[in-house]
N, C-alpha and C. Protein backbone atom coordinates (compact mmCIF):
# COMPACT_ATOMS: atom_id res chain seq x y z
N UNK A 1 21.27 -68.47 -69.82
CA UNK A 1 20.68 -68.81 -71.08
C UNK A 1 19.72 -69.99 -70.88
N UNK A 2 18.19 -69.89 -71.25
CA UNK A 2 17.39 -70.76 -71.01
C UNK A 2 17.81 -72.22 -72.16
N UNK A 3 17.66 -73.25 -71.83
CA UNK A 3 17.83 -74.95 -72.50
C UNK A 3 17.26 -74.68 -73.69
N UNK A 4 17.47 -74.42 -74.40
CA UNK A 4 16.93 -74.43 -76.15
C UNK A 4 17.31 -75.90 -76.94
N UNK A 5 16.42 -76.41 -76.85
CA UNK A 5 16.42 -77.80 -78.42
C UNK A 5 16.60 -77.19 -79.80
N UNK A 6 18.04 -77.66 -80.28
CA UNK A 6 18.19 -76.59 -81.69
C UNK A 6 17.78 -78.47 -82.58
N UNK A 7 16.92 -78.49 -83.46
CA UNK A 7 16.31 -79.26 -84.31
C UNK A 7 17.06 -78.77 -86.01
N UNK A 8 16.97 -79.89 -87.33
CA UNK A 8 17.84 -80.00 -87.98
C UNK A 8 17.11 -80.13 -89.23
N UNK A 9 16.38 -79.10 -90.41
CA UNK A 9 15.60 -78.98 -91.06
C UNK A 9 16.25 -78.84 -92.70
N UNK A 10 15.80 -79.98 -93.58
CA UNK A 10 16.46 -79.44 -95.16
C UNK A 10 16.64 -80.56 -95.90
N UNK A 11 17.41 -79.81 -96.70
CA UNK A 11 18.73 -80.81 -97.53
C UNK A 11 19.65 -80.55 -98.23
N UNK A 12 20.28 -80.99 -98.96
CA UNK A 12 21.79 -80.47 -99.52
C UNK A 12 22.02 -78.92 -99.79
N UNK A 13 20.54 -78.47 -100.22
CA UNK A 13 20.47 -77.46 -100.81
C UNK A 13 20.41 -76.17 -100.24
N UNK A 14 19.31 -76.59 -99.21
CA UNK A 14 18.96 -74.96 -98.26
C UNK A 14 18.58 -76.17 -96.82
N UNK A 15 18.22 -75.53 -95.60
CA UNK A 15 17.86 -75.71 -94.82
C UNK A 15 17.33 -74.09 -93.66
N UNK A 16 16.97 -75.24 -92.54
CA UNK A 16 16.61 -74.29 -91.54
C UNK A 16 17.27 -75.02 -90.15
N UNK A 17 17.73 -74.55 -89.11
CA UNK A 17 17.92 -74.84 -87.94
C UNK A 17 16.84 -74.15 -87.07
N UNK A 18 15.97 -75.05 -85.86
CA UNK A 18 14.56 -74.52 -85.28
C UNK A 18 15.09 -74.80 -83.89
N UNK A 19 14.49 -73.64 -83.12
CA UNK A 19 15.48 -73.72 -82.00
C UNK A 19 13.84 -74.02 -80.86
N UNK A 20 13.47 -74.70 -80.42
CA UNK A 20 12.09 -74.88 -79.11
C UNK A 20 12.64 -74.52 -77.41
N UNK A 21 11.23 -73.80 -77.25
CA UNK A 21 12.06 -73.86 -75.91
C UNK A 21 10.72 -74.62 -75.28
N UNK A 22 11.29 -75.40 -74.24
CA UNK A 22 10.04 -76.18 -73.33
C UNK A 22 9.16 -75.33 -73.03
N UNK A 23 7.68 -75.65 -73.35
CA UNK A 23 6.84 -74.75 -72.89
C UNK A 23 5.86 -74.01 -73.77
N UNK A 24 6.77 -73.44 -74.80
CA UNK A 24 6.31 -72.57 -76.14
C UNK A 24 6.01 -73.74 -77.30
N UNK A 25 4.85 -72.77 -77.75
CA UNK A 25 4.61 -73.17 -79.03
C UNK A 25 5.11 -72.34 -80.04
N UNK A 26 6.46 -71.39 -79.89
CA UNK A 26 6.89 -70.48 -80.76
C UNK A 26 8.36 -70.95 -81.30
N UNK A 27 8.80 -70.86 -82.17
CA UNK A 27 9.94 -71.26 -82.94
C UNK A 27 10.92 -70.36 -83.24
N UNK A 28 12.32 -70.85 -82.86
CA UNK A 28 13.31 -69.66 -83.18
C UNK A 28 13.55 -70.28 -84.58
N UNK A 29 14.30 -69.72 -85.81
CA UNK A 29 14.47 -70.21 -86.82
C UNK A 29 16.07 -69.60 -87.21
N UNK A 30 17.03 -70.22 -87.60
CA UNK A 30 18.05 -69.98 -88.99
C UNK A 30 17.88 -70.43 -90.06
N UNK A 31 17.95 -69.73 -90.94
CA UNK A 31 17.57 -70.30 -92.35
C UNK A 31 18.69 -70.31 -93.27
N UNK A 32 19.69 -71.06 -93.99
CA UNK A 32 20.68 -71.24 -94.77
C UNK A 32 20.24 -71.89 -96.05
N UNK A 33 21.12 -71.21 -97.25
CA UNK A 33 20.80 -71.81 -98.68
C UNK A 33 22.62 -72.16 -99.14
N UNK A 34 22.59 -73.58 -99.18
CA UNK A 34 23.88 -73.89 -99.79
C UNK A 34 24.69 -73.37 -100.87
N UNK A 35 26.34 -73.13 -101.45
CA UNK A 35 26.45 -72.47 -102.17
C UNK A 35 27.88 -72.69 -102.43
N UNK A 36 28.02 -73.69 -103.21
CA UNK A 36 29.38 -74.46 -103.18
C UNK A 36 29.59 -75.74 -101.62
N UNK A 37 30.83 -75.25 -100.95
CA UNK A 37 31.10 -75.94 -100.26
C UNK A 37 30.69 -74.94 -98.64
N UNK A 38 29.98 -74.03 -99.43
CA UNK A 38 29.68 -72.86 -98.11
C UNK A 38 28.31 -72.80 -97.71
N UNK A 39 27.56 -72.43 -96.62
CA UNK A 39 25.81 -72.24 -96.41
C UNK A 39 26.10 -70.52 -96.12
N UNK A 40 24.85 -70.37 -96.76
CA UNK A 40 24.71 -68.51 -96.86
C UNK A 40 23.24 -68.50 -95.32
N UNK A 41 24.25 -68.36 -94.57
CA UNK A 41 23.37 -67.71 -93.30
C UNK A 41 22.13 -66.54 -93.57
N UNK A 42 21.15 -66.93 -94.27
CA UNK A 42 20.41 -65.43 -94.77
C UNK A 42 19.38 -64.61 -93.39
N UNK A 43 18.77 -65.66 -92.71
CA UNK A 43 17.69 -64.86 -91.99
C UNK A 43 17.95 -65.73 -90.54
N UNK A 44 18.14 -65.09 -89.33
CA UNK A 44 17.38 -65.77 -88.32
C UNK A 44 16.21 -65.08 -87.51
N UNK A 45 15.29 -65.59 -87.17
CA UNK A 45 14.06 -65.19 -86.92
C UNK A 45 13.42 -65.48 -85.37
N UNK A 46 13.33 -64.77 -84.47
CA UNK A 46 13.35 -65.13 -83.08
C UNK A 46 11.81 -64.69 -82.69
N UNK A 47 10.63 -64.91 -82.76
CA UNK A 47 9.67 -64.44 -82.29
C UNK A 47 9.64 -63.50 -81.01
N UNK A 48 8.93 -62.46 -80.50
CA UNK A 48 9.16 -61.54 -79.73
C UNK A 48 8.74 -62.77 -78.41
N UNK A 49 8.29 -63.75 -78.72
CA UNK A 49 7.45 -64.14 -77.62
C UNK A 49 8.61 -65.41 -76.41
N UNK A 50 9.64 -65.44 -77.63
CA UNK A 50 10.56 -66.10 -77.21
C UNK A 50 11.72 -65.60 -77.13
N UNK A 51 12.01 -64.10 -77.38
CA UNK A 51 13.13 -63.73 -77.56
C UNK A 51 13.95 -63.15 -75.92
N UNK A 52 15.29 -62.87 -75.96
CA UNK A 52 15.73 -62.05 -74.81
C UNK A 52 16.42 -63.48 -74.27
N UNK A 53 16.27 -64.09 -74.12
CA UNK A 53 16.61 -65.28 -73.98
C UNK A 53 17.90 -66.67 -74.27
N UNK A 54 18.56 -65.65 -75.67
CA UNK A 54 19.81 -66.06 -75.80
C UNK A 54 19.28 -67.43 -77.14
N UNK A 55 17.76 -67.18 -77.75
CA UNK A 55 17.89 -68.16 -78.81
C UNK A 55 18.71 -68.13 -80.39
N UNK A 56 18.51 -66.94 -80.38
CA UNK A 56 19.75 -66.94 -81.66
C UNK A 56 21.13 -67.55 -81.65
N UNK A 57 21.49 -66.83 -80.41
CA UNK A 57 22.98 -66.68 -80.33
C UNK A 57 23.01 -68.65 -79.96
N UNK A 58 22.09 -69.11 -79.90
CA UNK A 58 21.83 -70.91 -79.71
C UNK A 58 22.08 -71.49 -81.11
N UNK A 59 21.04 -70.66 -82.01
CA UNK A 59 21.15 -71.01 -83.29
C UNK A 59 22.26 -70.77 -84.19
N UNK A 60 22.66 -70.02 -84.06
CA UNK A 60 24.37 -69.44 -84.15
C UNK A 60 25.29 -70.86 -84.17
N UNK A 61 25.09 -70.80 -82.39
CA UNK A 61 26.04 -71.56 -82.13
C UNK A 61 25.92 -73.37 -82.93
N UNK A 62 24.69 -73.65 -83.03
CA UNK A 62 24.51 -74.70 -84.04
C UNK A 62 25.30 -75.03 -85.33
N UNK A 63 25.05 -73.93 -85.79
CA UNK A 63 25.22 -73.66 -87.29
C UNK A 63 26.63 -73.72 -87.12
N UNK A 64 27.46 -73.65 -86.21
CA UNK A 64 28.87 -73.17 -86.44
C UNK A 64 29.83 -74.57 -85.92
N UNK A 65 28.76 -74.85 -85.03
CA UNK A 65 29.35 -76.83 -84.56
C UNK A 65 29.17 -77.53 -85.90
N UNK A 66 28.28 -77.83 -86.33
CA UNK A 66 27.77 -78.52 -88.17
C UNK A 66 28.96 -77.90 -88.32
N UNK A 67 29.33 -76.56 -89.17
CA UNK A 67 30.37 -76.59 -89.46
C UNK A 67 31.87 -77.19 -89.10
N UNK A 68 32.09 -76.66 -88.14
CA UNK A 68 33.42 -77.69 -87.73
C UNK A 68 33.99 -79.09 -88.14
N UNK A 69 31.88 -79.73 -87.11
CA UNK A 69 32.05 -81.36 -88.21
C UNK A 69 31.66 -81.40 -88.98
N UNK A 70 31.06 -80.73 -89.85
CA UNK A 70 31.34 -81.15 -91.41
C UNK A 70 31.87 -80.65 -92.28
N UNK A 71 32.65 -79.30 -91.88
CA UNK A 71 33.60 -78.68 -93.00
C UNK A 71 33.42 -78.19 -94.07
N UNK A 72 31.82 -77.34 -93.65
CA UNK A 72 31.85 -76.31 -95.03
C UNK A 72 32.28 -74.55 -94.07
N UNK A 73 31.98 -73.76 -94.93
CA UNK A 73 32.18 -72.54 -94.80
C UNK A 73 30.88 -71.54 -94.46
N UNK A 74 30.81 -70.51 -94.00
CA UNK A 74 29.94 -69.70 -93.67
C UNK A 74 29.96 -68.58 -94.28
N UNK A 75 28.46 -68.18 -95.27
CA UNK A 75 28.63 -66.95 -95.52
C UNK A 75 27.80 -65.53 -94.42
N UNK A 76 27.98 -65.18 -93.83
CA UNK A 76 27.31 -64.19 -92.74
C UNK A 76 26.04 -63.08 -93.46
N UNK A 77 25.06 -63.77 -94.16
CA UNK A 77 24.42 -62.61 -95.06
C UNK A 77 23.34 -61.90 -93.91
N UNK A 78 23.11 -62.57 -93.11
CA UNK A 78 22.50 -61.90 -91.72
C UNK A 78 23.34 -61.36 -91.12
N UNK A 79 22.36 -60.17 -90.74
CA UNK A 79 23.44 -59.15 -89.90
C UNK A 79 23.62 -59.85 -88.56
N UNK A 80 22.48 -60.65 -87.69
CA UNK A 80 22.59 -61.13 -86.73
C UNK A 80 23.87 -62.26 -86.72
N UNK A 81 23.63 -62.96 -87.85
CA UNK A 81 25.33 -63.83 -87.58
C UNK A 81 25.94 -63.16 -88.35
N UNK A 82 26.71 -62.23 -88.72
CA UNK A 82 27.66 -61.50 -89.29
C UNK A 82 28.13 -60.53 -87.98
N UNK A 83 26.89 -60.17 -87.07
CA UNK A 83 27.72 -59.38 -85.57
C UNK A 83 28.03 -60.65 -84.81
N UNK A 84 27.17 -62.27 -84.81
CA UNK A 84 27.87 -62.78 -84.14
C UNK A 84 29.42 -63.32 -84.36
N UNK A 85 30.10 -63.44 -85.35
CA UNK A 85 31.13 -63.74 -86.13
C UNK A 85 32.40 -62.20 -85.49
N UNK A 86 31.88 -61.32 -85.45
CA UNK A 86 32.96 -59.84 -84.84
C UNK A 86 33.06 -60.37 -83.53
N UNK A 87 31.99 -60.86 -82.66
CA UNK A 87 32.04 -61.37 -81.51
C UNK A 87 32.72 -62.57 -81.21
N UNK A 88 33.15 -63.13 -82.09
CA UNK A 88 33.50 -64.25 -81.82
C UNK A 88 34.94 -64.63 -82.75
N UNK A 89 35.76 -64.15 -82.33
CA UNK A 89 37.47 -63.88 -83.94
C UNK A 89 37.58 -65.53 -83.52
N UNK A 90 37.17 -65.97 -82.82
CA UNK A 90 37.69 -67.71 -82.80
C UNK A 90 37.06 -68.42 -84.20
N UNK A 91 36.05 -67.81 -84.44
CA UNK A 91 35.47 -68.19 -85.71
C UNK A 91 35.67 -67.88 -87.64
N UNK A 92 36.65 -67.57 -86.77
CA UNK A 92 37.28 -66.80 -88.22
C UNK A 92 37.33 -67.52 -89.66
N UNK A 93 37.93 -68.62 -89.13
CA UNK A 93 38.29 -69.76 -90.08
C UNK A 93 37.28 -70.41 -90.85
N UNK A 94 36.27 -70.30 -89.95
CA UNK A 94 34.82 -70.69 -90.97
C UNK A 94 33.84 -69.68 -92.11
N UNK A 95 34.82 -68.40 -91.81
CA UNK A 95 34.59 -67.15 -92.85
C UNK A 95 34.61 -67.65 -94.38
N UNK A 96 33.28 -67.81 -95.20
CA UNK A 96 33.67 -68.32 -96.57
C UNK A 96 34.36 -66.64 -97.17
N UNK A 97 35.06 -67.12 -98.40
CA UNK A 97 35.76 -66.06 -98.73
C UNK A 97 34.68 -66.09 -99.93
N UNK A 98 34.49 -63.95 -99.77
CA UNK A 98 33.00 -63.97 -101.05
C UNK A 98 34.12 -63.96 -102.53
């Protein structure tokens, strides 16, 4: 998996997590909209020019550390983190309940 810089975009409300890789001027993106004590995972977005590379599953993994330390919940409305979540039953616990 190539070194991805995952960067920390928003505020209370919605955000984005931006993932760079040295070199590119192309941007991986997760995009979350807050919703109670939970973030609704809606889109992540990997440009073809950066993809293959393991940046999602980076951005993923971001989104799911924040959680831990800060203790909200995840809703999986992307299919991309909703298959990463089957892949991963360790993550269970951060499943918001719909």
């Amino acid at each position: 998996m190539e070194q991805v810089t995952i960067t920390r975009h928003g505020s209370e409300t919605a955000g984005e997590y931006h993932a760079h890789l040295p070199g590119s001027a192309f941007i991986g993106r997760l995009t979350w909209k807050a919703r109670g004590a939970a973030r609704i995972a809606d889109h992540t977005l990997v440009p073809p020019e950066i993809g293959g590379r393991g940046v999602a599953a980076q951005l993923v993994e971001a989104l799911i550390a924040d959680a831990r330390e800060q203790g909200f919940k995840v809703v999986p409305q992307c299919s991309y983190v909703a298959a990463a979540f089957q892949r991963h039953p360790d993550w269970t616990d951060l499943l918001a309940a719909d």
